[in-house]
C-alpha atoms as a PDB file:
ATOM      1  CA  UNK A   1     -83.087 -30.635 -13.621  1.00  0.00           C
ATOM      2  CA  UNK A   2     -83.629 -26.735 -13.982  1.00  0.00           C
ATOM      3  CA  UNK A   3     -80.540 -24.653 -14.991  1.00  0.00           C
ATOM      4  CA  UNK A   4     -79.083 -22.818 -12.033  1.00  0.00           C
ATOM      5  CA  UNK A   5     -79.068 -18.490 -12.208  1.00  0.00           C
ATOM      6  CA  UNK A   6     -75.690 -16.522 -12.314  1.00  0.00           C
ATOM      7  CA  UNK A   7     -75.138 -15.093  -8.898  1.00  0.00           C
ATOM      8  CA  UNK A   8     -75.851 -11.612  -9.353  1.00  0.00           C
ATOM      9  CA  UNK A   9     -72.865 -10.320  -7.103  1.00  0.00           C
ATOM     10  CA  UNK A  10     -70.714 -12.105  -8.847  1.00  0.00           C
ATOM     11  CA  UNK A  11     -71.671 -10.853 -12.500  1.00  0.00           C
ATOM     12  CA  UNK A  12     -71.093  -7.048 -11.134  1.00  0.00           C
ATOM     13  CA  UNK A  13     -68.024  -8.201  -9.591  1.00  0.00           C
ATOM     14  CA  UNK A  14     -66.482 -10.600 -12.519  1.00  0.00           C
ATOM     15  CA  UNK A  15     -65.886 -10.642 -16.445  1.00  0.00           C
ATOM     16  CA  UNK A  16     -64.327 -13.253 -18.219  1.00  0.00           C
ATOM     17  CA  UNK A  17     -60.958 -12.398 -20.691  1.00  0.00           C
ATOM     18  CA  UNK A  18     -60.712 -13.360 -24.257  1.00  0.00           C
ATOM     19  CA  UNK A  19     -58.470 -16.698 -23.268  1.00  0.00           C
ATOM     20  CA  UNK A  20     -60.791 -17.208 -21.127  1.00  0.00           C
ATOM     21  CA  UNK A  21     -59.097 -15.945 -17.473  1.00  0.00           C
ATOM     22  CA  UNK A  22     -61.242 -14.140 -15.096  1.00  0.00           C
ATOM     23  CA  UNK A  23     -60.530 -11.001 -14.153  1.00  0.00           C
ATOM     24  CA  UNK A  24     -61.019  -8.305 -11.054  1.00  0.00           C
ATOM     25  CA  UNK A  25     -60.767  -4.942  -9.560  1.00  0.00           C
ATOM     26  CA  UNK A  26     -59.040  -4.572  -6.511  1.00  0.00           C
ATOM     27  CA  UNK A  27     -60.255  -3.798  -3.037  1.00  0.00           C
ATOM     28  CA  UNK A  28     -59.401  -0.216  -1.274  1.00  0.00           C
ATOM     29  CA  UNK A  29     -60.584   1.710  -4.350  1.00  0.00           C
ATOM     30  CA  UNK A  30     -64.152   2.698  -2.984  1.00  0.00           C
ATOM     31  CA  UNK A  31     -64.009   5.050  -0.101  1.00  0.00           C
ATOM     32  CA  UNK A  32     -61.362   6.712   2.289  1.00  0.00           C
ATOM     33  CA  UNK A  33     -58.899   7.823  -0.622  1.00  0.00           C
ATOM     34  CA  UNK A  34     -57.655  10.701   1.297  1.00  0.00           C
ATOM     35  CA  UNK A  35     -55.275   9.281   3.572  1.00  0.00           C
ATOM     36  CA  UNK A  36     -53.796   6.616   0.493  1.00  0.00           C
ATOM     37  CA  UNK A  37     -50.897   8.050  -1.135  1.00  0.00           C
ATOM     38  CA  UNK A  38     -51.399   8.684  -4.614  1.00  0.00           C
ATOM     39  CA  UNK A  39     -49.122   5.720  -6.071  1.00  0.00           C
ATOM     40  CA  UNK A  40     -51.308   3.506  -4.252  1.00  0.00           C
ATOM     41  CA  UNK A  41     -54.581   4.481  -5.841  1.00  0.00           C
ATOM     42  CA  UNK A  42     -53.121   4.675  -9.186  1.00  0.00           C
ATOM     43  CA  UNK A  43     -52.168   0.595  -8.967  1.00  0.00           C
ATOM     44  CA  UNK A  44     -55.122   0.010  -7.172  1.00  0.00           C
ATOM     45  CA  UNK A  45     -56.768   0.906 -10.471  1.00  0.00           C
ATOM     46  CA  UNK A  46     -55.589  -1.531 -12.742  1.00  0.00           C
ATOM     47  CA  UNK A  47     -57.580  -4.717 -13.542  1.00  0.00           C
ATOM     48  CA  UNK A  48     -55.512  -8.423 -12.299  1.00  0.00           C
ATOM     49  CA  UNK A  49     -56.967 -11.787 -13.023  1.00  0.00           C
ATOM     50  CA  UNK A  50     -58.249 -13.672 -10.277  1.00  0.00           C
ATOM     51  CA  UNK A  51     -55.794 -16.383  -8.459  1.00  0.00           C
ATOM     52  CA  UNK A  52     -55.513 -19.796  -9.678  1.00  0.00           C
ATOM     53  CA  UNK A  53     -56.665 -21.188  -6.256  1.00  0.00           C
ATOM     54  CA  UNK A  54     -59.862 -18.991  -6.774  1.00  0.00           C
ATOM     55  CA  UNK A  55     -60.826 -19.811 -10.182  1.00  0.00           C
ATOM     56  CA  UNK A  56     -62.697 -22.554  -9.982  1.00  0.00           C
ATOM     57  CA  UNK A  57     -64.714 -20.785  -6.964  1.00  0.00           C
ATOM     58  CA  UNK A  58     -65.599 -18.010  -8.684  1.00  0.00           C
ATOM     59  CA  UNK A  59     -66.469 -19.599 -12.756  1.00  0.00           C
ATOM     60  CA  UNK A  60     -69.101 -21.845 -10.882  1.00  0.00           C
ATOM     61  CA  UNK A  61     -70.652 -18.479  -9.583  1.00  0.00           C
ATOM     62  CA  UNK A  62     -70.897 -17.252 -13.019  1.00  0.00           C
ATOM     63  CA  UNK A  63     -71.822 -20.044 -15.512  1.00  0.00           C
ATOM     64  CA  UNK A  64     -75.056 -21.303 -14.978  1.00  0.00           C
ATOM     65  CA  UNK A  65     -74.449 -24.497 -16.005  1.00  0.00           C
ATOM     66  CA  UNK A  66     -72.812 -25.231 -12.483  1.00  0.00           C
ATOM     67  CA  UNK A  67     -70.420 -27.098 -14.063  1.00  0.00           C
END
């Protein structure tokens, strides 16, 4: 069976952590900053890990094993 490719969207999007968590920007950081007060933006810009319910989504996207 050939190896499946690492969806490219979700290599941009996705990196893993040293224990192995995955972790993500937030959304609402892009565009339209103006009207966003400036607390907002500043947590917005932190890193989080992605949500236990999620995981397991988003590790088959990147390994290309499949798993």
């Amino acid at each position: 069976m050939p190896t499946l490719k690492t969806k490219s969207s979700a290599k941009k999007r996705f990196a893993f952590t040293g224990t192995g968590k995955i972790k993500r920007k937030h959304a609402y950081h892009s565009h339209i900053l103006t009207k966003k007060e400036t607390t907002q933006k500043r947590n917005l810009d932190h890193t989080t890990l992605v949500s236990r319910d999620d995981e397991k989504r988003v590790k088959r996207m990147l390994l290309s094993s499949g798993m």
